[in-house]
N, C-alpha and C. Protein backbone atom coordinates (compact mmCIF):
# COMPACT_ATOMS: atom_id res chain seq x y z
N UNK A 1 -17.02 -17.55 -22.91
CA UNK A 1 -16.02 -18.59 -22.85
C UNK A 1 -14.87 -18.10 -21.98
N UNK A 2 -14.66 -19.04 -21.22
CA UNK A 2 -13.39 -18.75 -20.20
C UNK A 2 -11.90 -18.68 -20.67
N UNK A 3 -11.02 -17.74 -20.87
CA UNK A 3 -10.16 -17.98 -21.49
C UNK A 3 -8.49 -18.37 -20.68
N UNK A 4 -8.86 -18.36 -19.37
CA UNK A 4 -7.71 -19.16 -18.55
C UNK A 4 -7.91 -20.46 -18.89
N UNK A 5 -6.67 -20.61 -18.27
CA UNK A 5 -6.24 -22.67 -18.70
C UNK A 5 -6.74 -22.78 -17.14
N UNK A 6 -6.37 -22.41 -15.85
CA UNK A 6 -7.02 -23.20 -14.62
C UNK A 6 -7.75 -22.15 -14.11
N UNK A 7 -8.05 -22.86 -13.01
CA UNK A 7 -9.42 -22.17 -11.94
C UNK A 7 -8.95 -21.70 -11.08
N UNK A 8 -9.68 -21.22 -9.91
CA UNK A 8 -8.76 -20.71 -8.81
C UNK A 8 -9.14 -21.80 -7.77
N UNK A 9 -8.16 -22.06 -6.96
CA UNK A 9 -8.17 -23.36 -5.93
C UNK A 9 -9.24 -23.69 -5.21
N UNK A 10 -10.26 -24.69 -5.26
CA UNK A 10 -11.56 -25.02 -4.75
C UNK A 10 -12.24 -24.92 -5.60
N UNK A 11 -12.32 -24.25 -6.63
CA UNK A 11 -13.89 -23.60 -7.57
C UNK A 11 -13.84 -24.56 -8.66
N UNK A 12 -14.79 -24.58 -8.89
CA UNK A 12 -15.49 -25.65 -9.80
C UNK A 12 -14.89 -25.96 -10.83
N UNK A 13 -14.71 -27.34 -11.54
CA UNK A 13 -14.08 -27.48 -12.53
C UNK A 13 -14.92 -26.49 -14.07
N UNK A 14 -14.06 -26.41 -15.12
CA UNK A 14 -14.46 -25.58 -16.08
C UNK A 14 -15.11 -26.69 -16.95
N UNK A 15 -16.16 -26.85 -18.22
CA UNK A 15 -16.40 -27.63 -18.91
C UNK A 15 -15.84 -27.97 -19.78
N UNK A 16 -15.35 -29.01 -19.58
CA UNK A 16 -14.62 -29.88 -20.45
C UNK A 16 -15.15 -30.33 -21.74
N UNK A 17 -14.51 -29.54 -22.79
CA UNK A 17 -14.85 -29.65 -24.11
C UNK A 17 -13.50 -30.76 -25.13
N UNK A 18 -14.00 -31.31 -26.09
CA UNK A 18 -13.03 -32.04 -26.78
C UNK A 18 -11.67 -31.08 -28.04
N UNK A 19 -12.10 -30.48 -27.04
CA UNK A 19 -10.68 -28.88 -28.36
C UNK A 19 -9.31 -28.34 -27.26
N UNK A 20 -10.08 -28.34 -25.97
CA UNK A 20 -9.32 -27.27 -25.53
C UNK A 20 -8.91 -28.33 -23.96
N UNK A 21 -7.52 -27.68 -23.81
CA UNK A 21 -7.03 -28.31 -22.77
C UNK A 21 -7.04 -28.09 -21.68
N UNK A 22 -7.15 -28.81 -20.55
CA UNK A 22 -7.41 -28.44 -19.13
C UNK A 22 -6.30 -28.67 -18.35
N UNK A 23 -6.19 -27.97 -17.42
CA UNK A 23 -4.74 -27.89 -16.81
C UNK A 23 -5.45 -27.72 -14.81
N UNK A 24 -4.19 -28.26 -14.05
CA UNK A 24 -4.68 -28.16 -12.68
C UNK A 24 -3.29 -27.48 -12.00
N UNK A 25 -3.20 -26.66 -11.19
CA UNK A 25 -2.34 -26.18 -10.59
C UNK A 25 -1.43 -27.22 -9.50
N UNK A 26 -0.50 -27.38 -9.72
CA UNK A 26 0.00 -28.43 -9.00
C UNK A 26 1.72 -28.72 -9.24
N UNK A 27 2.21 -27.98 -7.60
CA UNK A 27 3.19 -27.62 -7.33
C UNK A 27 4.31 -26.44 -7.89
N UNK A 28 3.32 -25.39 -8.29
CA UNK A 28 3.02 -24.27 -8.70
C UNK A 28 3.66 -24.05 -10.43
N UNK A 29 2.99 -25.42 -11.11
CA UNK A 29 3.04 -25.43 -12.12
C UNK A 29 1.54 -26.16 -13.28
N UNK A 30 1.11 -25.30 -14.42
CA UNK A 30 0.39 -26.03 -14.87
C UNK A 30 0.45 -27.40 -15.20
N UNK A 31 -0.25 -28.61 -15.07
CA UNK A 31 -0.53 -29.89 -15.47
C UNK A 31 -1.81 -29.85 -16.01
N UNK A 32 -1.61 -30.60 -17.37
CA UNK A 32 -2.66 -30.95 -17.98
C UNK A 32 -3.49 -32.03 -16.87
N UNK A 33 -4.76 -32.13 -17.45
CA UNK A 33 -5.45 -33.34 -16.74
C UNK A 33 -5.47 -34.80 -17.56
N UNK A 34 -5.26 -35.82 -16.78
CA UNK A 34 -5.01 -37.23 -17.60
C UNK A 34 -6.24 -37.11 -18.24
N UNK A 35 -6.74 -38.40 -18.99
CA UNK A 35 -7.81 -38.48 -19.66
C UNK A 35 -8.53 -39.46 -18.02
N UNK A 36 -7.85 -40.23 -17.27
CA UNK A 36 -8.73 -40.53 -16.04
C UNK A 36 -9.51 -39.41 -15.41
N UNK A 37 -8.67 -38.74 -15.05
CA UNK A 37 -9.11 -37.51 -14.04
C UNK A 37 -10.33 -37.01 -15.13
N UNK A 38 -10.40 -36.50 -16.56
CA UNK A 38 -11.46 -36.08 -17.52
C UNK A 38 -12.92 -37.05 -17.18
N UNK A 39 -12.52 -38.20 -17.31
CA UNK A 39 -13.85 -39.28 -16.96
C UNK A 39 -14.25 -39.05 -15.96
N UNK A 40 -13.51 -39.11 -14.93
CA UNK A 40 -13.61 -39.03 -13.25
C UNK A 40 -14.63 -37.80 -13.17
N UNK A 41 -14.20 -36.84 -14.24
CA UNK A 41 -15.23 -35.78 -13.69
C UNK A 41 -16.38 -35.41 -14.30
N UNK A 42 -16.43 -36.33 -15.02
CA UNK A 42 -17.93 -37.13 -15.67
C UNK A 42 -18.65 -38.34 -14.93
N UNK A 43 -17.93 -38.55 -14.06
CA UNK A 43 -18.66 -39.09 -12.75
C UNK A 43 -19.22 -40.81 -13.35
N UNK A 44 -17.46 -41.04 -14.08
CA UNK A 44 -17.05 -42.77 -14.40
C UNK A 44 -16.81 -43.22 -13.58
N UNK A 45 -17.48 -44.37 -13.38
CA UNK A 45 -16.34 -45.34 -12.44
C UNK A 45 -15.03 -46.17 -12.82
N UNK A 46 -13.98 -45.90 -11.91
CA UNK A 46 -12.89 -46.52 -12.54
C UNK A 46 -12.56 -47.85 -12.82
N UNK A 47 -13.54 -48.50 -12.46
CA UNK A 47 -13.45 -50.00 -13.33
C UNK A 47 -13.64 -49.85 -15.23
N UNK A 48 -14.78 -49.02 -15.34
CA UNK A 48 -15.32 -48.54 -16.17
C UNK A 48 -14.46 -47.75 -17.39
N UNK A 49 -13.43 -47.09 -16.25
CA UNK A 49 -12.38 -46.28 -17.26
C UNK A 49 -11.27 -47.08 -17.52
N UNK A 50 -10.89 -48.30 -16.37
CA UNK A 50 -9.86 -48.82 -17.14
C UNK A 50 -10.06 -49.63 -18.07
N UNK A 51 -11.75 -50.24 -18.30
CA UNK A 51 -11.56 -50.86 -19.31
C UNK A 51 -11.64 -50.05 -20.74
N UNK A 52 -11.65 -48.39 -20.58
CA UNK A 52 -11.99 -47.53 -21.71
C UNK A 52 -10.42 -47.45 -21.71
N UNK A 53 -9.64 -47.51 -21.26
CA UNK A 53 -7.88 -46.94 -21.45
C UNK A 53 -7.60 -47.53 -21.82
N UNK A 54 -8.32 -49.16 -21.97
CA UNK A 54 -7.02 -50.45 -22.45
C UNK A 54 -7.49 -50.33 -24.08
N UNK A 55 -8.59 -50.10 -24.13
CA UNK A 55 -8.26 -49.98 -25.73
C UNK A 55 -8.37 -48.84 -26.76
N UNK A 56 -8.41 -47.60 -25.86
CA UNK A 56 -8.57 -46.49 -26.62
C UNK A 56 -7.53 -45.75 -26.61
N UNK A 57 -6.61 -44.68 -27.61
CA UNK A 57 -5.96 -43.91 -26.89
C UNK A 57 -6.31 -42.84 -26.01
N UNK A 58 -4.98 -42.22 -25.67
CA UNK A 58 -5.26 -40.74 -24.49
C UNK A 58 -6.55 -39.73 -25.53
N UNK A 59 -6.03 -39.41 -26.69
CA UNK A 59 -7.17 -39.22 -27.54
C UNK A 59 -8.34 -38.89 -27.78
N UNK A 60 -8.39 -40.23 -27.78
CA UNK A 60 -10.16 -40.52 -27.97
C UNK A 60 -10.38 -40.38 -26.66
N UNK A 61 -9.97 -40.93 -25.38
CA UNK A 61 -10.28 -40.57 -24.41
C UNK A 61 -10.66 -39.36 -23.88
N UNK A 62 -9.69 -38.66 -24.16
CA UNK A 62 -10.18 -36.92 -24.06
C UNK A 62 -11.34 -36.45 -24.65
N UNK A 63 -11.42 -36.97 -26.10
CA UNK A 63 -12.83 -36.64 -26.84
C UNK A 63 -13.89 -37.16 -26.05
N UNK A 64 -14.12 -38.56 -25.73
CA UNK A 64 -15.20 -39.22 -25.04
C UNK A 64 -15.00 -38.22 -23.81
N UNK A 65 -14.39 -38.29 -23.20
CA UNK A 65 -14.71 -37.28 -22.07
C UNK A 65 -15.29 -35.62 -22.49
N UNK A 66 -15.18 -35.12 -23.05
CA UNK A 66 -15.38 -33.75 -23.54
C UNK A 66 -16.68 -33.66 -23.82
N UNK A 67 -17.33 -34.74 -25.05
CA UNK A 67 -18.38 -35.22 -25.96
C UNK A 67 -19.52 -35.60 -24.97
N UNK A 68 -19.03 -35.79 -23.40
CA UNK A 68 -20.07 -36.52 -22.76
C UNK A 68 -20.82 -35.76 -22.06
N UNK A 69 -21.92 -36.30 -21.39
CA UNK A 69 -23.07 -35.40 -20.94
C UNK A 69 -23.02 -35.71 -19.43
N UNK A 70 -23.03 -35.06 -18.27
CA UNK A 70 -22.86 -35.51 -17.28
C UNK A 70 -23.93 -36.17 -16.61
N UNK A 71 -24.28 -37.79 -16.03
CA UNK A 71 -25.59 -38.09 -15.76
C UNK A 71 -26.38 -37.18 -14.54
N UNK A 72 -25.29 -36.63 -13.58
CA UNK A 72 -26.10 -35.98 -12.24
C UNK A 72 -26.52 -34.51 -12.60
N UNK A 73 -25.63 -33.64 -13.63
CA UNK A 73 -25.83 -32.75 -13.66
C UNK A 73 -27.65 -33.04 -14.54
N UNK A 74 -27.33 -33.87 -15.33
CA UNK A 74 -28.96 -33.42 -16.48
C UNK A 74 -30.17 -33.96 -15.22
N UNK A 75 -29.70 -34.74 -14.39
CA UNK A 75 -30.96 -35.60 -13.71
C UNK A 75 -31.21 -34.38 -12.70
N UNK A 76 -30.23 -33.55 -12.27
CA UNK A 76 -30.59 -32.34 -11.12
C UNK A 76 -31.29 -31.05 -12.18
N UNK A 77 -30.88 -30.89 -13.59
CA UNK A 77 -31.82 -29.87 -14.31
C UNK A 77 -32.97 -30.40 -14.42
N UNK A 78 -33.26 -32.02 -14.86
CA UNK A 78 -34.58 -32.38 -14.73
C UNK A 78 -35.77 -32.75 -13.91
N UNK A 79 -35.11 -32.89 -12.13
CA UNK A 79 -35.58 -32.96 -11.02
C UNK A 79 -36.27 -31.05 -10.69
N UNK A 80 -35.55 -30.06 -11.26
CA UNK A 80 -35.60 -28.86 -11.14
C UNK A 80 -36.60 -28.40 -11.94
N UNK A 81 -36.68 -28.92 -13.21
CA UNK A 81 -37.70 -28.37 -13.93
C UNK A 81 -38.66 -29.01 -13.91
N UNK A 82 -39.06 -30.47 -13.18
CA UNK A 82 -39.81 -31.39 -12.72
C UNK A 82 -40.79 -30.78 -11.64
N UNK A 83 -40.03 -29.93 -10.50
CA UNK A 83 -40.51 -28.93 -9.85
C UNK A 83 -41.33 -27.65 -9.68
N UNK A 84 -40.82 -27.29 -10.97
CA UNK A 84 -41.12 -25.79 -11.67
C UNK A 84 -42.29 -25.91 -12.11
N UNK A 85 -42.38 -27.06 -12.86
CA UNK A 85 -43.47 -27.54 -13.62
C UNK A 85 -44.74 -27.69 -12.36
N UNK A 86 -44.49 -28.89 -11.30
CA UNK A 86 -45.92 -29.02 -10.29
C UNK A 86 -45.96 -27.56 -9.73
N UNK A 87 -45.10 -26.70 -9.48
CA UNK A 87 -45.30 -25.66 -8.49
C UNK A 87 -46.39 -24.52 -9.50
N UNK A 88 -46.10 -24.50 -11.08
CA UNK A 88 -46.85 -23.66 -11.47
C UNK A 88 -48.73 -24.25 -11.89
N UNK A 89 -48.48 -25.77 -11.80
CA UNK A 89 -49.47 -26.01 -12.08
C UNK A 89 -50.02 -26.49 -10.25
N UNK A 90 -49.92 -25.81 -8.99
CA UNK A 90 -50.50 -26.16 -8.36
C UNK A 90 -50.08 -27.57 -7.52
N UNK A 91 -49.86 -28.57 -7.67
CA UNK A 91 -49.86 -29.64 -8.10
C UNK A 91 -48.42 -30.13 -7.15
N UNK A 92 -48.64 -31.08 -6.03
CA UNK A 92 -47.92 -31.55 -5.37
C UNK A 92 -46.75 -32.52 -5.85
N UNK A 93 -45.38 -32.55 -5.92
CA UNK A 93 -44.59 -33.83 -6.89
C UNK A 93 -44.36 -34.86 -5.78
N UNK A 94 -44.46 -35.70 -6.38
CA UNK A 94 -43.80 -37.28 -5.57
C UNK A 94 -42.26 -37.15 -5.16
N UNK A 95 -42.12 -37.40 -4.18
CA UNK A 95 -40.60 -37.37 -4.18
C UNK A 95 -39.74 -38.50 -4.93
């Protein structure tokens, strides 16, 4: 477990869990991250989030963001092990 609050400038965001707070360097002071920016990097669309802001608080928002599973990241572990799988059995995959 990572025990800094930010990253170093460019590098990947840290995983966003529903306990612990995330912070972005900006104007050489920590800022937490809104609960938008949290969705955003769960790869919401912002139509999508504003209709999650109008009736949830910052909150729950943070939790739903934390709690969530990212769709590109699981579809690129399962395209990967989709791979792994034809390459050991021989076996050409469909693209």
């Amino acid at each position: 477990r990572n025990t800094e609050r930010t990253g170093k400038p460019g590098a990947p965001m840290h995983t966003l869990t529903t306990k612990d707070r995330h912070g972005v360097l900006h104007e050489g002071r920590i800022r937490r991250l809104t609960p938008r920016e949290c969705l955003r990097l769960q790869g919401w669309a912002d139509d999508r989030i504003d209709t999650v802001l109008a009736i949830q608080s910052d909150n729950q928002a943070y939790k739903q963001a934390g709690n969530g599973v990212t769709v590109h990241v699981v579809e690129a572990i399962g395209r990967r092990i989709a791979a792994m799988d034809a390459e050991l059995r021989g076996e050409a995959l469909a693209p």
